[in-house]
N, C-alpha and C. Protein backbone atom coordinates (compact mmCIF):
# COMPACT_ATOMS: atom_id res chain seq x y z
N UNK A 1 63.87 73.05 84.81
CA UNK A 1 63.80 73.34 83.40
C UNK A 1 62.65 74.28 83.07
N UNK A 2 61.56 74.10 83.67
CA UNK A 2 60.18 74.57 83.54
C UNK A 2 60.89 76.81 84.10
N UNK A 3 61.71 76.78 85.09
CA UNK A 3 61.67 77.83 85.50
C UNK A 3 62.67 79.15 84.04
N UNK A 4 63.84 78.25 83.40
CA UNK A 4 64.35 79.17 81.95
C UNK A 4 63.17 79.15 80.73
N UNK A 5 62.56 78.31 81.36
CA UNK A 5 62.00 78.04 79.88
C UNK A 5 60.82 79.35 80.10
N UNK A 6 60.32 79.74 81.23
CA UNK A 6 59.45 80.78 81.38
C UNK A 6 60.24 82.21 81.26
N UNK A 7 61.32 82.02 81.47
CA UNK A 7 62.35 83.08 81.80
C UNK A 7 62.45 83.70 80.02
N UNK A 8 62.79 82.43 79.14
CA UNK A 8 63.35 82.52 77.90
C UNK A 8 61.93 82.92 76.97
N UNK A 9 60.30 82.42 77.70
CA UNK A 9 59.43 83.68 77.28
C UNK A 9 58.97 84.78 77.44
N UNK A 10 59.61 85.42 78.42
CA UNK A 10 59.51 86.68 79.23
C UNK A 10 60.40 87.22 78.58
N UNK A 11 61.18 87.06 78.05
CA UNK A 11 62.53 87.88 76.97
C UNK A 11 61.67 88.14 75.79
N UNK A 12 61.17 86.81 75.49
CA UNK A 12 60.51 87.09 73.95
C UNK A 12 59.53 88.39 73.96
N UNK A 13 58.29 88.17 74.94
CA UNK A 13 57.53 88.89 74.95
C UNK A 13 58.21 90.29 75.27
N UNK A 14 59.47 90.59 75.89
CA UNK A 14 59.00 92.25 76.43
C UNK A 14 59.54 92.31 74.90
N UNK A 15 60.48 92.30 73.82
CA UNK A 15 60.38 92.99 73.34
C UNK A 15 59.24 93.59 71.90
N UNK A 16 59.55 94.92 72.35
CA UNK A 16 58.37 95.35 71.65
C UNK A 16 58.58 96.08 70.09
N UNK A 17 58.07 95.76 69.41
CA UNK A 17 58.51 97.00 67.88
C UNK A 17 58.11 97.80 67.92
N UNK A 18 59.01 98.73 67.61
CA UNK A 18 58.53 99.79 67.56
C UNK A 18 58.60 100.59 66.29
N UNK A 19 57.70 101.32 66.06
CA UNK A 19 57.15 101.98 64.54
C UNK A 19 57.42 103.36 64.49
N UNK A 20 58.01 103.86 63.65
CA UNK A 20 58.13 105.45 63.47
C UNK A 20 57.30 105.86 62.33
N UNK A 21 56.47 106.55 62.55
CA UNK A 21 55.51 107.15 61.11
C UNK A 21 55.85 108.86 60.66
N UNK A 22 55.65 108.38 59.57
CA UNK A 22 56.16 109.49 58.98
C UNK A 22 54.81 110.24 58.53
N UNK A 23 54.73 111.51 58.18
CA UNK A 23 53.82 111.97 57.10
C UNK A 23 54.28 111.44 56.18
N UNK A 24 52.89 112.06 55.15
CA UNK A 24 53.70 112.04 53.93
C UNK A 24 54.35 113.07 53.58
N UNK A 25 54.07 114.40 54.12
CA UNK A 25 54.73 115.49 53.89
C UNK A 25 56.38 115.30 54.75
N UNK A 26 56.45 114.61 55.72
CA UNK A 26 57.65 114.67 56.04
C UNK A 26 58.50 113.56 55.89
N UNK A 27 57.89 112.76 54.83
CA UNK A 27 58.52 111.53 53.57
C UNK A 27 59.20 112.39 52.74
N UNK A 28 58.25 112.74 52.44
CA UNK A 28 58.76 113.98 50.87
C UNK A 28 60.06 114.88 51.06
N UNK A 29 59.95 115.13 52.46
CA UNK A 29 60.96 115.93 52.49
C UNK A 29 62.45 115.74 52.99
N UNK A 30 62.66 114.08 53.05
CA UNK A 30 63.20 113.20 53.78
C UNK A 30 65.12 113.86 52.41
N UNK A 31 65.88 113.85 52.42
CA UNK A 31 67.01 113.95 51.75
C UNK A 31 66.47 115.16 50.39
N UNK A 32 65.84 116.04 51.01
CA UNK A 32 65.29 117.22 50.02
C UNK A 32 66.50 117.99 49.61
N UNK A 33 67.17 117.99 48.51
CA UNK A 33 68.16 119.22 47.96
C UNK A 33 69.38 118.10 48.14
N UNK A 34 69.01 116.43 48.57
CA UNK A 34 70.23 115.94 48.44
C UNK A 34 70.33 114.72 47.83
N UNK A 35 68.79 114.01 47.70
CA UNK A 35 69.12 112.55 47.33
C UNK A 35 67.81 112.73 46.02
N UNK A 36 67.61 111.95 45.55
CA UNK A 36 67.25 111.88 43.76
C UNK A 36 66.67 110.55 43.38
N UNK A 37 66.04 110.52 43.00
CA UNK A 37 65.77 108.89 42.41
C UNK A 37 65.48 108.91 40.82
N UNK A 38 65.61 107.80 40.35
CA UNK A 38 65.32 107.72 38.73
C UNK A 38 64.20 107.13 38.53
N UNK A 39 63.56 107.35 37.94
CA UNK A 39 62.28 106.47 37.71
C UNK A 39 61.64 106.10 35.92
N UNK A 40 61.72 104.93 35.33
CA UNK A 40 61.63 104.74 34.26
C UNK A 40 59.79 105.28 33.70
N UNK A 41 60.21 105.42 32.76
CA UNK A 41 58.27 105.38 32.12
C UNK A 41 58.66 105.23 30.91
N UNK A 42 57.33 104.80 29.71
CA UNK A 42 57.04 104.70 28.83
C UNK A 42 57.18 106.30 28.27
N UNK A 43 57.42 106.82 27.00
CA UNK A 43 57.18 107.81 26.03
C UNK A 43 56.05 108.60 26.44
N UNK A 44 54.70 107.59 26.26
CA UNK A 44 53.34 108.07 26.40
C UNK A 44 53.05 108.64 27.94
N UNK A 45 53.63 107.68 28.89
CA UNK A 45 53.42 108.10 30.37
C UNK A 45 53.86 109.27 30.43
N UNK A 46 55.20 109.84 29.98
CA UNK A 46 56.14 110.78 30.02
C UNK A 46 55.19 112.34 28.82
N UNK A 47 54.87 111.71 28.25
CA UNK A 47 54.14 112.86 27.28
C UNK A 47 52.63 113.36 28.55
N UNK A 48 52.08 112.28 28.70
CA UNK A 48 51.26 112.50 29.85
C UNK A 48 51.22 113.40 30.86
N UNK A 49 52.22 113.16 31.48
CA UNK A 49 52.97 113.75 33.01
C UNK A 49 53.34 114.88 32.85
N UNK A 50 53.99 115.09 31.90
CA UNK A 50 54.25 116.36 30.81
C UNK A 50 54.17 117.09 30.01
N UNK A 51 52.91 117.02 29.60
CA UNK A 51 52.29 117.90 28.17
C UNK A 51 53.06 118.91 27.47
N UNK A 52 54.01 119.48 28.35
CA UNK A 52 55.01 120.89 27.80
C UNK A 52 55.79 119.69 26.92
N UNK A 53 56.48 118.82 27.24
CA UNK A 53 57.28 118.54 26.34
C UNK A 53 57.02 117.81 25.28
N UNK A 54 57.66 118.06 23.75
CA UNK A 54 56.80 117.45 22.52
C UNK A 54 58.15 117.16 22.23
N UNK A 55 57.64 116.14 20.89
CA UNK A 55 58.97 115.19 20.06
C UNK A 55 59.56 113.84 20.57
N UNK A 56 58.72 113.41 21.85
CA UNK A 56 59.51 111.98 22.72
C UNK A 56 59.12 110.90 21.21
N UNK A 57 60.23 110.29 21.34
CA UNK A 57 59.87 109.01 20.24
C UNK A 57 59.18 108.06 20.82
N UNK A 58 58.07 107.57 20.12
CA UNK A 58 56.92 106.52 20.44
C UNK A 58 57.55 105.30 20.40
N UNK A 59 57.47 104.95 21.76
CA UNK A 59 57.65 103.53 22.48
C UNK A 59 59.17 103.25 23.11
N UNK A 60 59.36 103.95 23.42
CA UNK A 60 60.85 104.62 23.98
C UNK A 60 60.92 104.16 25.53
N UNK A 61 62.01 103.95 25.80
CA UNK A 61 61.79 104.17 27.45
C UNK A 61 62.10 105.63 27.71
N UNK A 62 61.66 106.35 28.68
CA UNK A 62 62.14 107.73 29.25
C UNK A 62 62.85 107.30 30.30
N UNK A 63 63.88 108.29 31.12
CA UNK A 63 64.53 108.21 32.59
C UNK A 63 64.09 109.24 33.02
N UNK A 64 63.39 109.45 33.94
CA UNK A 64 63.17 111.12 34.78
C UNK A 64 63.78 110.95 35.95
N UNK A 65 64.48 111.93 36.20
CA UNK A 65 65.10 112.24 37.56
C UNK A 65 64.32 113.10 38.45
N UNK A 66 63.95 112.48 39.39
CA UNK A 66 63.17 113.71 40.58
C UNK A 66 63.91 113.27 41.67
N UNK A 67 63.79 114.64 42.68
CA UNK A 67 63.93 114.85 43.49
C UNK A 67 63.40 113.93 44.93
N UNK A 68 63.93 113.82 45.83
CA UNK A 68 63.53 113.35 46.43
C UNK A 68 61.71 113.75 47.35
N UNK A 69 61.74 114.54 46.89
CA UNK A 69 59.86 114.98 47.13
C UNK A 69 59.18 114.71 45.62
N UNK A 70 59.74 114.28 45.06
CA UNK A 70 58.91 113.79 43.59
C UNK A 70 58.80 115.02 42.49
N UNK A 71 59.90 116.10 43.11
CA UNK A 71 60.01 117.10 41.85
C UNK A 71 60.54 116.51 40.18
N UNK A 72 60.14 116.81 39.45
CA UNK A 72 60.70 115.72 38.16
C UNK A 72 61.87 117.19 37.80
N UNK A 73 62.66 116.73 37.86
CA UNK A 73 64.29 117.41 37.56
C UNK A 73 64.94 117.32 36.05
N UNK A 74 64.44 115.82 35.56
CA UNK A 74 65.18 116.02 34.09
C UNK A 74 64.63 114.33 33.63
N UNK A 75 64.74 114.98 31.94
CA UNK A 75 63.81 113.64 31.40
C UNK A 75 65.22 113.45 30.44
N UNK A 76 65.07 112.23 30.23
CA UNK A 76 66.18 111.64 29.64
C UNK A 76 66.19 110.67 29.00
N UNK A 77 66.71 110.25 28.08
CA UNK A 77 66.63 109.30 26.96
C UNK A 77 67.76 107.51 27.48
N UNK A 78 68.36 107.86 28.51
CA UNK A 78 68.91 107.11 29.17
C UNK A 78 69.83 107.28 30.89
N UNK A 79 69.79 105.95 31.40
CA UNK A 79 70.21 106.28 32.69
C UNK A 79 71.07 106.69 33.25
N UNK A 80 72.12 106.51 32.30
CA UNK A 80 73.59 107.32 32.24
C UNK A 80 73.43 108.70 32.36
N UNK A 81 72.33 109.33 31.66
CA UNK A 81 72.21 110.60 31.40
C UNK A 81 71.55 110.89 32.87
N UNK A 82 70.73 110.13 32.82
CA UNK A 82 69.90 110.86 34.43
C UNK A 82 70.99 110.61 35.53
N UNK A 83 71.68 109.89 35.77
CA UNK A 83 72.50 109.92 36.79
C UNK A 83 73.76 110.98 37.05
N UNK A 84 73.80 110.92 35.29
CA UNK A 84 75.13 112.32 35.22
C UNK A 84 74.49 113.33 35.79
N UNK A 85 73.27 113.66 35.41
CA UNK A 85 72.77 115.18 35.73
C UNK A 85 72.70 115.01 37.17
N UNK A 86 72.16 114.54 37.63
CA UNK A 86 72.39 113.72 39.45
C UNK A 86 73.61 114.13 39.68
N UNK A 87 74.64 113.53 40.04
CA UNK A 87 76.27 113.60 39.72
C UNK A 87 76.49 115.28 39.97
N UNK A 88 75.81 115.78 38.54
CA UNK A 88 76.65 117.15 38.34
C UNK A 88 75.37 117.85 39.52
N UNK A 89 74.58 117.82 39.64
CA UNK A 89 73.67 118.74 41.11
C UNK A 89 74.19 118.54 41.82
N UNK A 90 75.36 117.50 42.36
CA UNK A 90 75.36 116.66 43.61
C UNK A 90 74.70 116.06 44.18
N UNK A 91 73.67 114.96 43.30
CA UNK A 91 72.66 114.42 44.31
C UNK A 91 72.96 113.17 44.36
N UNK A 92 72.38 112.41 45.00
CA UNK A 92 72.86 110.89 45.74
C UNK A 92 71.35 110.31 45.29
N UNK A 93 71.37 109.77 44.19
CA UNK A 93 70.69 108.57 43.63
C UNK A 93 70.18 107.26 44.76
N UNK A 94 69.16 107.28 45.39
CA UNK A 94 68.31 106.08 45.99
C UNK A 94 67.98 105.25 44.74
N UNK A 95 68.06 104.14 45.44
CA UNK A 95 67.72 103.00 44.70
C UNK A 95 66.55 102.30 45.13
N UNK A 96 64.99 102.44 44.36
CA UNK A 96 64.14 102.59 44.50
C UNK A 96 63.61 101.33 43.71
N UNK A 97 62.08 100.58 44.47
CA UNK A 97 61.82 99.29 43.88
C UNK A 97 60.39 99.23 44.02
């Protein structure tokens, strides 16, 4: 018994994990020109991030669509909207947490 039971920790141990690292530059560039994410913010965050754009209604949620390198693509008043514009680029929406 003593001889599987050494056997059945010699299995455990070889295996090994293994880790793939990424940059961050070659995160960013991971589904570039194909995949998209949505990301919610507040009005104010969004006025922030964005100074060009004026008129967001105070206390709003925003939807911004960026790119998968964190380009911001389109601000939106809802998620329907950010996904359509997604949709019509052809981009493939990650689902992000």
């Amino acid at each position: 018994m003593e001889k599987n039971s050494v056997k059945r920790n010699r299995r455990r141990s070889s295996k090994v994990a293994t880790e793939h690292i990424l940059s961050g530059f070659d995160l960013a560039k991971l589904g570039d020109g194909e995949v998209a994410y949505i990301r919610v913010m507040s009005s104010d965050e969004a006025q922030r991030m964005f100074p060009a754009i004026t008129g967001l209604p105070d206390g709003s949620d925003i939807f911004a669509l960026h790119s998968a390198d964190g380009t911001p693509l389109a601000l939106t008043d809802s998620k329907q909207a950010a996904v359509g514009h997604a949709l019509g680029d052809k981009l493939v929406v990650a689902s992000i947490h």
